[in-house]
C-alpha atoms as a PDB file:
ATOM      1  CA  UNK A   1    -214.625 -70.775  17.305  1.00  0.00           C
ATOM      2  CA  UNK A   2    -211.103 -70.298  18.768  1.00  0.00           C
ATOM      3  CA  UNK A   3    -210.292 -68.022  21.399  1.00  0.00           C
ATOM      4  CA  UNK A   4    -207.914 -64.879  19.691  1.00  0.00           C
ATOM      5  CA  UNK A   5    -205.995 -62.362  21.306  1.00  0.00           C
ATOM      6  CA  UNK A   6    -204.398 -59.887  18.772  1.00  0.00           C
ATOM      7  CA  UNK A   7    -202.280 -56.907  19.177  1.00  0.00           C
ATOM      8  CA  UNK A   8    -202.365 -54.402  16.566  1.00  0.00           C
ATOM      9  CA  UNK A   9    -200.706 -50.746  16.261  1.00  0.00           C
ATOM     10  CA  UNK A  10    -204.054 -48.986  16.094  1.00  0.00           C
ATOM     11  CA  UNK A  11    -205.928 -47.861  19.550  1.00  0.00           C
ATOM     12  CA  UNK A  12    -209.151 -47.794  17.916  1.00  0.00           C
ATOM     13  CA  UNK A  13    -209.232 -50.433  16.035  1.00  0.00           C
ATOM     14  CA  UNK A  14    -212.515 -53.043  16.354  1.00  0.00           C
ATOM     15  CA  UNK A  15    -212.253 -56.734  16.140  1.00  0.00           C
ATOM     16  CA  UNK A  16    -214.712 -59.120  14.467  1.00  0.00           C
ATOM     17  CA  UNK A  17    -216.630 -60.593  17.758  1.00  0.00           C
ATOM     18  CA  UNK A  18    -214.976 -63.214  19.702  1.00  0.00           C
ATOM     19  CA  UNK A  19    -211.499 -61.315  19.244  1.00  0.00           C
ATOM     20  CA  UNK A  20    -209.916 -59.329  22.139  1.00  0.00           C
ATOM     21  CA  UNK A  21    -207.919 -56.635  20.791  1.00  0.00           C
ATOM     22  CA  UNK A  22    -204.878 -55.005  22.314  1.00  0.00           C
ATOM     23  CA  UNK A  23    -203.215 -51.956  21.436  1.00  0.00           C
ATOM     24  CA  UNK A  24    -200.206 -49.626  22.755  1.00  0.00           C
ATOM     25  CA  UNK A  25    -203.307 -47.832  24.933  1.00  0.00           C
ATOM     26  CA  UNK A  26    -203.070 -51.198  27.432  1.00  0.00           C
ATOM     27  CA  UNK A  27    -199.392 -50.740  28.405  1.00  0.00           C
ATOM     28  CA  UNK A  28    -196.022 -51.843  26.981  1.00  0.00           C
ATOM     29  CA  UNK A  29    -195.428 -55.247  25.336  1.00  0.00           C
ATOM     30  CA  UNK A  30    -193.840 -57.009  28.532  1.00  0.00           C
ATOM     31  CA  UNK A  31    -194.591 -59.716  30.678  1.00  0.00           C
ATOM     32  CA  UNK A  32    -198.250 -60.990  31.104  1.00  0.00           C
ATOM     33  CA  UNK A  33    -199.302 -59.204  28.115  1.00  0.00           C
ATOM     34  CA  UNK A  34    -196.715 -60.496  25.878  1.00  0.00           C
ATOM     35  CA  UNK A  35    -198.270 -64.086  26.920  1.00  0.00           C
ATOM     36  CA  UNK A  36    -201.728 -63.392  26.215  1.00  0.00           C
ATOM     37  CA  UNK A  37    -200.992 -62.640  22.386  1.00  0.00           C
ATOM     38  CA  UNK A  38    -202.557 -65.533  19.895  1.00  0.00           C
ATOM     39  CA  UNK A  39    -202.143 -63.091  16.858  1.00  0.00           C
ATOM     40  CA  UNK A  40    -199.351 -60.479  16.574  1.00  0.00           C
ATOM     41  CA  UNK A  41    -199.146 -57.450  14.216  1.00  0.00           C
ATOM     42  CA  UNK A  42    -195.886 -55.901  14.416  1.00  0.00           C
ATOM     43  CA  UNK A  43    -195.828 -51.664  13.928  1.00  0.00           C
ATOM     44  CA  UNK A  44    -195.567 -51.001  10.617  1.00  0.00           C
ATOM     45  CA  UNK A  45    -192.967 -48.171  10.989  1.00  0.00           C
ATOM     46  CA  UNK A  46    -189.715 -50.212  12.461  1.00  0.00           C
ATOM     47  CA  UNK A  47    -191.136 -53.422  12.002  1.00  0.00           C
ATOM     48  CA  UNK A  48    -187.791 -55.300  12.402  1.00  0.00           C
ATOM     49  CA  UNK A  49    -187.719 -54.093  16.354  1.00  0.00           C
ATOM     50  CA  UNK A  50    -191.592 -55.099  17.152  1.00  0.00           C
ATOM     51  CA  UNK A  51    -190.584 -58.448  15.947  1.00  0.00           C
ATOM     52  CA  UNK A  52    -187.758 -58.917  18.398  1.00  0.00           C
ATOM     53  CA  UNK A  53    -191.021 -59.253  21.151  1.00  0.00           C
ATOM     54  CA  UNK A  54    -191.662 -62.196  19.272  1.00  0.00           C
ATOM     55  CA  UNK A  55    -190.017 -65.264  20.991  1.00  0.00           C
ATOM     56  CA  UNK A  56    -191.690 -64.283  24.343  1.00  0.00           C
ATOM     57  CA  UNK A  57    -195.302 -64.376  23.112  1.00  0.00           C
ATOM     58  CA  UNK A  58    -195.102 -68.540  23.940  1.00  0.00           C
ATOM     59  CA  UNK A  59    -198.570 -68.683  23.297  1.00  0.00           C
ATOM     60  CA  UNK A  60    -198.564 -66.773  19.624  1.00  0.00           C
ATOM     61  CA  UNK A  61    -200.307 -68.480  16.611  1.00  0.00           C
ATOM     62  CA  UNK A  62    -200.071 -66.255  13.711  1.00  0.00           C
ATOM     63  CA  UNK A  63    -197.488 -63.838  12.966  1.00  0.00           C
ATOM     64  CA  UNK A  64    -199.370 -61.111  10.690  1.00  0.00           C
ATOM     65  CA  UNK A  65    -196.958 -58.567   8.758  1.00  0.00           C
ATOM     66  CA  UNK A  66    -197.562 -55.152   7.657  1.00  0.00           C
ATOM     67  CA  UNK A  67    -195.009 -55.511   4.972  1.00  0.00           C
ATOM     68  CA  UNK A  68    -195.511 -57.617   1.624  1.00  0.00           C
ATOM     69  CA  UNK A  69    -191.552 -58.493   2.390  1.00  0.00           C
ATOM     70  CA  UNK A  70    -191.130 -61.376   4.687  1.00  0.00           C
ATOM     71  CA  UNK A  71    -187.562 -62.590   4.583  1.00  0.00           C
ATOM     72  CA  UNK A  72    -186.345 -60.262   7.689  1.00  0.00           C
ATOM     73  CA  UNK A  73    -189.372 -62.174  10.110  1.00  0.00           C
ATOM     74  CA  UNK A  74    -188.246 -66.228   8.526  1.00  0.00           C
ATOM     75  CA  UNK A  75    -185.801 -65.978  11.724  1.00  0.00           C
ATOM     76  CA  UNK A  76    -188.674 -66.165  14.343  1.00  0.00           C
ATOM     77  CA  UNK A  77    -190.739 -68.872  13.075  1.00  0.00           C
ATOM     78  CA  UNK A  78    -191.176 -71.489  15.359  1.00  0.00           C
ATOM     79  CA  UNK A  79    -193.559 -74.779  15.128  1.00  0.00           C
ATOM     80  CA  UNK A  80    -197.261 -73.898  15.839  1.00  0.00           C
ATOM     81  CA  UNK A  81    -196.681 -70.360  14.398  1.00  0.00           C
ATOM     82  CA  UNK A  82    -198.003 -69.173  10.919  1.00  0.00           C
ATOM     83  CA  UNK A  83    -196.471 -66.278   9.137  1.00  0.00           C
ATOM     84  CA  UNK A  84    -198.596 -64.306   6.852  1.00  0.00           C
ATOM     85  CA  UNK A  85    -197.624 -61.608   4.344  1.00  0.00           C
ATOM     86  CA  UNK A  86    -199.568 -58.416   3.818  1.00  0.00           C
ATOM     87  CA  UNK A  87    -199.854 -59.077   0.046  1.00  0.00           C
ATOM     88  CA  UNK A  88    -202.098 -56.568  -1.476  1.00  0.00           C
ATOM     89  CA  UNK A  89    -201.841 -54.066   0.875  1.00  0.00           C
ATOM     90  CA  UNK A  90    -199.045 -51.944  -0.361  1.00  0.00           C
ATOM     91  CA  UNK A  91    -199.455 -52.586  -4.352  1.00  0.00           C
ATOM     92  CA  UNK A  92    -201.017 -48.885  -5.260  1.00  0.00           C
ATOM     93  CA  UNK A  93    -198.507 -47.491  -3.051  1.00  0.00           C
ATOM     94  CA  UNK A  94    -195.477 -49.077  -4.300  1.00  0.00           C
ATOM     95  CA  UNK A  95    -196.753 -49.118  -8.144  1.00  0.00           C
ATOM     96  CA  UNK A  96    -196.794 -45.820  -8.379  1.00  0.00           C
ATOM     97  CA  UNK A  97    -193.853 -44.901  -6.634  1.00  0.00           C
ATOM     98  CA  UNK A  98    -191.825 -47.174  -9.100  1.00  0.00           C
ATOM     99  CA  UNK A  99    -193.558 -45.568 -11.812  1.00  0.00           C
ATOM    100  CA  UNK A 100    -192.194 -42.113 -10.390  1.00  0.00           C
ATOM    101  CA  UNK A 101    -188.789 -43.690  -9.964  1.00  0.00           C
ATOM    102  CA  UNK A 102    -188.769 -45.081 -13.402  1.00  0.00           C
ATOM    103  CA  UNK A 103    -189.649 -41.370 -14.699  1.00  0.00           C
ATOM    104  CA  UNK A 104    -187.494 -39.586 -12.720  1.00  0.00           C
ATOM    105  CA  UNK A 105    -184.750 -41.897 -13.606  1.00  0.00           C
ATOM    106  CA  UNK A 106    -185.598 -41.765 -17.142  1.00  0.00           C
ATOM    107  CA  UNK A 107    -185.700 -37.949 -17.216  1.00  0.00           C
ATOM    108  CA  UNK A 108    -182.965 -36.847 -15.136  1.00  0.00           C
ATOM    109  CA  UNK A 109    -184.790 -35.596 -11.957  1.00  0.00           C
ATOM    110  CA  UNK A 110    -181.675 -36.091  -9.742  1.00  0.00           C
ATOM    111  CA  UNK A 111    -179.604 -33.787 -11.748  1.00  0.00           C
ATOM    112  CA  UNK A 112    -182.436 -31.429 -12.268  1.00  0.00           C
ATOM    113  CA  UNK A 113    -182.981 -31.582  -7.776  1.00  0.00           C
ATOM    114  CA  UNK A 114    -179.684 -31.225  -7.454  1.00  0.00           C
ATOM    115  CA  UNK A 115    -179.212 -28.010  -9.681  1.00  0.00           C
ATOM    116  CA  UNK A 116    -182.007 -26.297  -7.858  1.00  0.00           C
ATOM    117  CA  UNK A 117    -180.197 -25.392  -4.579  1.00  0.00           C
ATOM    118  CA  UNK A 118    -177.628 -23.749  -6.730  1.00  0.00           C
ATOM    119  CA  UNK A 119    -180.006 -21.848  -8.516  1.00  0.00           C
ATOM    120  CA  UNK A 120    -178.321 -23.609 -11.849  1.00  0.00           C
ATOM    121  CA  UNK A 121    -180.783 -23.658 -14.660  1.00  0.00           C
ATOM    122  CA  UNK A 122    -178.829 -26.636 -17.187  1.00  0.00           C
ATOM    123  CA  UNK A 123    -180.762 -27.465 -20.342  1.00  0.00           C
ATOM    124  CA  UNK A 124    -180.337 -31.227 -21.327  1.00  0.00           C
ATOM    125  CA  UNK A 125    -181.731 -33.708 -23.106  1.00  0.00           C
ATOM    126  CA  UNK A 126    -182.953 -36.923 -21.237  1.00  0.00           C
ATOM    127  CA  UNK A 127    -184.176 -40.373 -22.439  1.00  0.00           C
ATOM    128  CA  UNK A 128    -187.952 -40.453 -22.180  1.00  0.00           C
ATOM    129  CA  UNK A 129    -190.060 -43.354 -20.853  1.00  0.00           C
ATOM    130  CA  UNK A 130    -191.991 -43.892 -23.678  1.00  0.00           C
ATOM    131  CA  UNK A 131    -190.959 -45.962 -25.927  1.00  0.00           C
ATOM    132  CA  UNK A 132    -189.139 -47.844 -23.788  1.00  0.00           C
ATOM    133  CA  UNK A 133    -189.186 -51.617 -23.079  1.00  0.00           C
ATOM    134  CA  UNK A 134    -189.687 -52.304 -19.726  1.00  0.00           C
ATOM    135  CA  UNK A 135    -188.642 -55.597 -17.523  1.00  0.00           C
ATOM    136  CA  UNK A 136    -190.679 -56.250 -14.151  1.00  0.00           C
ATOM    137  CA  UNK A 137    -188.282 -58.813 -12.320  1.00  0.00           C
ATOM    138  CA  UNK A 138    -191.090 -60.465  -9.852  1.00  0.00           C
ATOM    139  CA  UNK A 139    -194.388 -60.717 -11.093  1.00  0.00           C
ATOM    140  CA  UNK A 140    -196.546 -61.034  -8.452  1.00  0.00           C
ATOM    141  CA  UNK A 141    -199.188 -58.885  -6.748  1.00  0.00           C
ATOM    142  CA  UNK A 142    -196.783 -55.494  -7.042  1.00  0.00           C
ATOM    143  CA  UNK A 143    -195.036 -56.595  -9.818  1.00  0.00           C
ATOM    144  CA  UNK A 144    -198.708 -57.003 -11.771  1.00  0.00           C
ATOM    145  CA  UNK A 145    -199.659 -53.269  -9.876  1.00  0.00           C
ATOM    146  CA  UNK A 146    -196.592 -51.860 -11.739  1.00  0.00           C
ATOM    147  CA  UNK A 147    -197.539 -53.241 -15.381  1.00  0.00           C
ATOM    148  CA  UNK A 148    -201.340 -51.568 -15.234  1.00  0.00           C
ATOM    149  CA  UNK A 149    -199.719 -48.181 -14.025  1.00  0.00           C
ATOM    150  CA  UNK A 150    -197.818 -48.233 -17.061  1.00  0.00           C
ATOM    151  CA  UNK A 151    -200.325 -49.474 -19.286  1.00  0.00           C
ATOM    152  CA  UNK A 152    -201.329 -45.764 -19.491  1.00  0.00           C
ATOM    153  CA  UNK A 153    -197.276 -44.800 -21.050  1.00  0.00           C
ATOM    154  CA  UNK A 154    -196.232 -45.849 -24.238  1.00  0.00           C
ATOM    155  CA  UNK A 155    -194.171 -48.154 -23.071  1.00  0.00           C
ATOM    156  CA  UNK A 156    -194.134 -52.615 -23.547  1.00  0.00           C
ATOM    157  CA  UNK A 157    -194.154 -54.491 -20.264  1.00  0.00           C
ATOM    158  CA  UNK A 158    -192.349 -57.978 -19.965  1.00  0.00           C
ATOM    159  CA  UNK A 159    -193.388 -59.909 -16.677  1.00  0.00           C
ATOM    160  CA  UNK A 160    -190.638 -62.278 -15.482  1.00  0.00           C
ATOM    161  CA  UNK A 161    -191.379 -64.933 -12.442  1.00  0.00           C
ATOM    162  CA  UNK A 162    -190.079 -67.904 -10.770  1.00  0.00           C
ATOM    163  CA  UNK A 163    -192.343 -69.972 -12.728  1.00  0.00           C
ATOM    164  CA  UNK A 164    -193.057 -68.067 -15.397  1.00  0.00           C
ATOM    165  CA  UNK A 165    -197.224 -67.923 -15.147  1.00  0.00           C
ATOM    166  CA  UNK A 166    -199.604 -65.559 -15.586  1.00  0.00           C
ATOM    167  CA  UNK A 167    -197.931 -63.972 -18.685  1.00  0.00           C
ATOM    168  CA  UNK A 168    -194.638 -64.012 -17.351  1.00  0.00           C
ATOM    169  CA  UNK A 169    -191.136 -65.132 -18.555  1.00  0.00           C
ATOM    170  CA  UNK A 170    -189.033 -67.285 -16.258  1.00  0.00           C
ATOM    171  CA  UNK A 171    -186.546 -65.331 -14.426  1.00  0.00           C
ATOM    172  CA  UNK A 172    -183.854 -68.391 -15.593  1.00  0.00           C
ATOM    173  CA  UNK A 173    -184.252 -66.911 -18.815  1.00  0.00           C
ATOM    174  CA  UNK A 174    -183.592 -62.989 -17.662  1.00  0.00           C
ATOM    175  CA  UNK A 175    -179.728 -63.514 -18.424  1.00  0.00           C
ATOM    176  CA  UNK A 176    -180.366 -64.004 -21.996  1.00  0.00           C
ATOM    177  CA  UNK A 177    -182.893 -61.024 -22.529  1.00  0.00           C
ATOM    178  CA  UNK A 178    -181.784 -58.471 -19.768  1.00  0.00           C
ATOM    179  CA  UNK A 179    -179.607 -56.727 -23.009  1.00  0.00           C
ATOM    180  CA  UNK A 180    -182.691 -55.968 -24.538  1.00  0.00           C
ATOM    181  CA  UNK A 181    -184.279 -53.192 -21.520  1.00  0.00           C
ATOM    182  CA  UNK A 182    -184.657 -49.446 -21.495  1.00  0.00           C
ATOM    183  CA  UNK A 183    -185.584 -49.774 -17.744  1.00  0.00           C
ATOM    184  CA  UNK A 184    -185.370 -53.230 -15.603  1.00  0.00           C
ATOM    185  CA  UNK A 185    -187.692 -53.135 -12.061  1.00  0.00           C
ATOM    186  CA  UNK A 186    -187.289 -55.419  -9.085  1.00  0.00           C
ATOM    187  CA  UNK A 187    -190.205 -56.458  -7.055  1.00  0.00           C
ATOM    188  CA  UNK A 188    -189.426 -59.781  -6.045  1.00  0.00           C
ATOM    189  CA  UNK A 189    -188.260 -60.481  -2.689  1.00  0.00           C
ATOM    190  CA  UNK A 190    -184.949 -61.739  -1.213  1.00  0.00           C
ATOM    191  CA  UNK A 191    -184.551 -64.902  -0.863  1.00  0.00           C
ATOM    192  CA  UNK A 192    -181.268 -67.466  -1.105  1.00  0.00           C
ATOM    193  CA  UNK A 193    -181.908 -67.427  -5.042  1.00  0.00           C
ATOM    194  CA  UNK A 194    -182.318 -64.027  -5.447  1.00  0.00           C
ATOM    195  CA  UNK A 195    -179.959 -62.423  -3.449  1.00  0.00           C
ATOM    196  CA  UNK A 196    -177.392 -60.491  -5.442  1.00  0.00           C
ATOM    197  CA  UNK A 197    -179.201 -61.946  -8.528  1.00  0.00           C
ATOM    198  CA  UNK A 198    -178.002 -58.731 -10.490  1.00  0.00           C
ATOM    199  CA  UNK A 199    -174.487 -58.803  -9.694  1.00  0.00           C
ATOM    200  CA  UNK A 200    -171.628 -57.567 -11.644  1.00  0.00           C
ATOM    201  CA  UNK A 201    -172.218 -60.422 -14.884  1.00  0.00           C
ATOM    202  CA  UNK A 202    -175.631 -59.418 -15.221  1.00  0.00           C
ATOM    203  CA  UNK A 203    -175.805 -55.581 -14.649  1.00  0.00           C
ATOM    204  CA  UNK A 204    -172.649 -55.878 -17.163  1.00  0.00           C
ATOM    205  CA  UNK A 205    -175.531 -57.464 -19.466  1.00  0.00           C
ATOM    206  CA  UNK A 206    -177.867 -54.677 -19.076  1.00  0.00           C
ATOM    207  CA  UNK A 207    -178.158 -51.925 -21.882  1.00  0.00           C
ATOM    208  CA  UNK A 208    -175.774 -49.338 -22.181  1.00  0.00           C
ATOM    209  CA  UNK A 209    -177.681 -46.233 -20.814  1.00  0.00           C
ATOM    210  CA  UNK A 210    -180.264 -48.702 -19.061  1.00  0.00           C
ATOM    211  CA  UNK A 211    -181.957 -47.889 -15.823  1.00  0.00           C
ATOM    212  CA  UNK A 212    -182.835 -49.783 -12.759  1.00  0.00           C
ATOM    213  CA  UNK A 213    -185.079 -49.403 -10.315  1.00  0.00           C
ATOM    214  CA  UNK A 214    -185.174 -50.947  -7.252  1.00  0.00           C
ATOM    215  CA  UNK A 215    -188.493 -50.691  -4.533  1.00  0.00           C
ATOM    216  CA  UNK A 216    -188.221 -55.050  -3.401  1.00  0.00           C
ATOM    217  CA  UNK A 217    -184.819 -55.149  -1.152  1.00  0.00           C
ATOM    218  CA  UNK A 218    -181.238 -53.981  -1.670  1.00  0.00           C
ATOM    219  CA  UNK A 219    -180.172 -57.149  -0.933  1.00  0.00           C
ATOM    220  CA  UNK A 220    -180.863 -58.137  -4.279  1.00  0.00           C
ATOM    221  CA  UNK A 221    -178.576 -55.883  -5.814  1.00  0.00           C
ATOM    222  CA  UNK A 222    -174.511 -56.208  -5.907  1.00  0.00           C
ATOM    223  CA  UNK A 223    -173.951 -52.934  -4.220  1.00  0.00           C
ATOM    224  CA  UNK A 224    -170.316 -53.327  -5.347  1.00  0.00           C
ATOM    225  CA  UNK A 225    -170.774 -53.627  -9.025  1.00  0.00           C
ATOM    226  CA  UNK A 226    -174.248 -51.034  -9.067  1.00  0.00           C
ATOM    227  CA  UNK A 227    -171.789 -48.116  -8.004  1.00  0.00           C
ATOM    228  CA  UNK A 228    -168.766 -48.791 -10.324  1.00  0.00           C
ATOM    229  CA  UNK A 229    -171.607 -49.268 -13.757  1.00  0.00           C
ATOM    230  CA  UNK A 230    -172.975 -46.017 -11.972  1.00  0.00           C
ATOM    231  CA  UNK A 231    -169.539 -44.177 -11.526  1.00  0.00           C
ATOM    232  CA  UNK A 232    -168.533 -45.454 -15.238  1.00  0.00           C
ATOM    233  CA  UNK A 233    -171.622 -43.531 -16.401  1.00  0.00           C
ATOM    234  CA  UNK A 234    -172.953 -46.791 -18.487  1.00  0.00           C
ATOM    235  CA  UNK A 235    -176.251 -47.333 -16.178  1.00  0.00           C
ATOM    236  CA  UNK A 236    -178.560 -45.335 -14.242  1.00  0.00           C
ATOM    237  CA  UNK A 237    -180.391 -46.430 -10.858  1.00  0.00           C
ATOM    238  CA  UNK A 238    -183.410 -45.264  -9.050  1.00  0.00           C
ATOM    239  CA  UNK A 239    -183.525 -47.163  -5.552  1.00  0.00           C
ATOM    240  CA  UNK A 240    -185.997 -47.011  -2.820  1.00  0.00           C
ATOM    241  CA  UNK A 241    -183.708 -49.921  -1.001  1.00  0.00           C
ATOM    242  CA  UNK A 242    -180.384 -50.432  -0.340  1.00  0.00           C
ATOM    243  CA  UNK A 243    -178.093 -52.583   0.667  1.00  0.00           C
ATOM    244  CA  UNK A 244    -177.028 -51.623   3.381  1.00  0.00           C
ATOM    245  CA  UNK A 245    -179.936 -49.897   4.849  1.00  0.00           C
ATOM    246  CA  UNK A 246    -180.708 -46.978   6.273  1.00  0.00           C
ATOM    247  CA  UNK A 247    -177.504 -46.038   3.421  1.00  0.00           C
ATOM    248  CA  UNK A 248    -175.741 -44.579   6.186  1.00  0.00           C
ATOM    249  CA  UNK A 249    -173.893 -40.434   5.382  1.00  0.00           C
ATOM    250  CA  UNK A 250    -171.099 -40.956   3.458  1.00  0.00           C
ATOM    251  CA  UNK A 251    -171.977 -43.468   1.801  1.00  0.00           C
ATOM    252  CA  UNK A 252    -170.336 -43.872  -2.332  1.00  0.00           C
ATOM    253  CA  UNK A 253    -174.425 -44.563  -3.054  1.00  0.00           C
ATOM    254  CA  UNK A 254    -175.269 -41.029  -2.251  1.00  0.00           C
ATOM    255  CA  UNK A 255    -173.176 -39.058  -4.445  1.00  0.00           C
ATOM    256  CA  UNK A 256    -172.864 -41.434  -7.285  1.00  0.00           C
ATOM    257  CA  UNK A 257    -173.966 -39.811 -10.813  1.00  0.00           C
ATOM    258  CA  UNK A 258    -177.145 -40.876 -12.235  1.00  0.00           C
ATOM    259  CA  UNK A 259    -179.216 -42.084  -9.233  1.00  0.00           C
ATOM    260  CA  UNK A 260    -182.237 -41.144  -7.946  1.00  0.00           C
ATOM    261  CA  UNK A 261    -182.297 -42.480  -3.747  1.00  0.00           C
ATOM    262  CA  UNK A 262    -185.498 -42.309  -1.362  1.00  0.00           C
ATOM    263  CA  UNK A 263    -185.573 -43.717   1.843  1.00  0.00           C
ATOM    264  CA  UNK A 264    -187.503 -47.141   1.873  1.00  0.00           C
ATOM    265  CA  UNK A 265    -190.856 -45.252   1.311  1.00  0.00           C
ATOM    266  CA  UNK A 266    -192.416 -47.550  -1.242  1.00  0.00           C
ATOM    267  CA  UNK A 267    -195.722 -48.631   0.827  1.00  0.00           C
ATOM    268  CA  UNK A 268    -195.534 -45.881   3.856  1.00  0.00           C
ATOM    269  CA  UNK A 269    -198.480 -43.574   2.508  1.00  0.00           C
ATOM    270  CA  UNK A 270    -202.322 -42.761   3.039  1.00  0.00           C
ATOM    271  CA  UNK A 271    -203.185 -45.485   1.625  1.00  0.00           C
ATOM    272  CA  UNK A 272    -201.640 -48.154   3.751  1.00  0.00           C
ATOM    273  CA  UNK A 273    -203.672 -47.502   6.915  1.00  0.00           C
ATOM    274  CA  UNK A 274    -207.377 -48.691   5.641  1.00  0.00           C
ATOM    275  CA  UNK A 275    -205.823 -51.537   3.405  1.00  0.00           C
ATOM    276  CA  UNK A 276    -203.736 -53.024   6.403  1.00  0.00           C
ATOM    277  CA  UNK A 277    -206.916 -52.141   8.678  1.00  0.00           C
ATOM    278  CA  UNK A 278    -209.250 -54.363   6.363  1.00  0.00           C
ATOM    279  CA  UNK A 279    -206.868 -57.489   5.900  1.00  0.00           C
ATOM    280  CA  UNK A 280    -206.459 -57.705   9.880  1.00  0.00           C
ATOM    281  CA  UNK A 281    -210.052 -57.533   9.880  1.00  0.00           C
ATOM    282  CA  UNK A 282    -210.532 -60.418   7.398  1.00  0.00           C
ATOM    283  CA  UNK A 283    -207.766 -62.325   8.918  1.00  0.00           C
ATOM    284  CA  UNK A 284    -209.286 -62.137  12.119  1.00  0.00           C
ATOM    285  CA  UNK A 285    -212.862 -62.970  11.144  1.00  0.00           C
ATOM    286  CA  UNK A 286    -211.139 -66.222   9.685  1.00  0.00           C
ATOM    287  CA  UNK A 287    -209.800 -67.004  12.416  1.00  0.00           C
ATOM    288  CA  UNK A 288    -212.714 -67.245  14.469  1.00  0.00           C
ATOM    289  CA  UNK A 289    -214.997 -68.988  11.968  1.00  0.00           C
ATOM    290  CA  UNK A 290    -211.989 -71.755  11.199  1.00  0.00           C
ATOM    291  CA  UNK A 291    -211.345 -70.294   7.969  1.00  0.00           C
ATOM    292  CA  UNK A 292    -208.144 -70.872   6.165  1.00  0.00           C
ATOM    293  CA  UNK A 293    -205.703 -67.567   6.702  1.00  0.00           C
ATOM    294  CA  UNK A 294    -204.695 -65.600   3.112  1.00  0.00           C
ATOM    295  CA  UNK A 295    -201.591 -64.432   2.558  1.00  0.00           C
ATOM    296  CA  UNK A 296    -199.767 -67.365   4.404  1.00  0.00           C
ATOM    297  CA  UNK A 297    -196.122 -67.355   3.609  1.00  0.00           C
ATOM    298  CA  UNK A 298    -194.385 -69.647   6.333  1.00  0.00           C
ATOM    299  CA  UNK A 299    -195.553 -72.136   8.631  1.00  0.00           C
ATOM    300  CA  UNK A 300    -192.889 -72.957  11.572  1.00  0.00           C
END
């Protein structure tokens, strides 16, 4: 057994035995505390602050996220420190909301949100989901959350990956297929390779009338070219990220036609709380017992 000292956002939270827990109730994150910390879990809400505490907790071990995204924490790894993912935690959250996205993109929402103010009441016809061929770009743990939550539309799924398992298409071969999609989701995250994978070439490639939705990073996405295919009419976006982000006021992205924006809301619900409370409980009970850590993404 290994001595652990973990911080985590929640003042009541109980550690398997042998942990000592710390939590905003024993005083800010400075000085002698900030040494003490073996195993850090940054606050979920402004997550890219908490981990600027990170290079003075010399003695940290494990870096444990509250986000399934990692790229933003790769700057802070050091050797001795292991940087785990919160994989799983954030799936039936973030399914469903790009399920809503994809049907509010689909049906014209926006419009429809935006004529309510005005008290305008303007009949159209939208394209429906069903029927629809669907690409998930990233088929991991989300990306796999996303296909079962629209296993209940009539609507066919194609899985594309990195390496192309577990059902999936390779994403090398997306350029060559991306013509063929009613509606094209990202859930992979940014990395070198993927950043601005759908730039102007490809979202040139995509379907007339084609929409994309976006819940992984904005990052991934050619601002740029997204907001002259949305001003030209030819492609419709529903984003949950943006790049940049927050989308600051006046922003083209906000009153472009055809796009459907919330604010990087994907995996902040009810149900985040007991899933993120149960994996620092696991990861913690591994700890003590010498147990290989899940969910590790980086080691410094």
């Amino acid at each position: 057994m290994v001595d652990v000292v973990a911080w985590v956002q929640w003042p009541d939270f109980e550690g398997p035995v042998g942990v000592t827990i710390l939590t905003p109730a024993d005083g800010e994150l400075t000085g002698e505390l900030l040494q003490r910390i073996t195993f850090y879990v940054p606050t979920y809400t402004g997550a890219a602050t908490w981990l600027e505490q990170v290079p003075a907790m010399t003695n940290l071990q494990v870096l444990q996220l509250p986000n399934a995204g990692y790229d933003d924490a790769l700057g802070y790894l050091r050797p001795g420190l292991t940087l785990c993912n919160a994989r799983g935690v954030h799936d039936a959250s973030t399914a469903e909301l790009a399920v809503g996205l994809a049907i509010a993109g689909r049906r014209g929402f926006g419009d429809f949100f935006r004529n309510q103010p005005a008290g305008r009441w303007q009949h159209e016809r939208r394209p429906a989901l069903a029927d629809s061929l669907v690409a998930i770009i990233g088929f991991g743990s989300i990306g796999r959350s996303v296909a079962r939550m629209l296993g209940g539309f009539d609507v066919e799924v194609v899985g594309f990956s990195r390496s192309g398992t577990d059902g999936a298409e390779r994403i090398d071969q997306l350029p060559g297929r991306i013509g063929e999609f009613d509606v094209v989701v990202l859930t992979l995250p940014l990395t070198p390779e993927s950043a601005k994978l759908f730039d102007a070439e490809l979202l040139a490639a995509m379907k007339d009338g084609a929409l994309l939705v976006n819940i992984a990073r904005g990052g991934i996405v050619d601002t740029g070219a997204l907001l002259a295919e949305l001003q030209s009419g030819r492609l419709f976006a529903a984003l949950d990220v943006t790049d940049p982000e927050p989308l600051p006021a006046g922003h083209p992205l906000w009153q472009a036609p055809g796009v459907v924006i919330t604010p990087h809301v994907g995996g902040d619900t009810t149900a985040f709380e007991p899933r993120a409370r149960r994996l620092v409980h696991d990861q913690l009970t591994r700890l003590v017992n010498g147990e290989p850590l899940a969910n590790v993404v980086a080691v410094g």
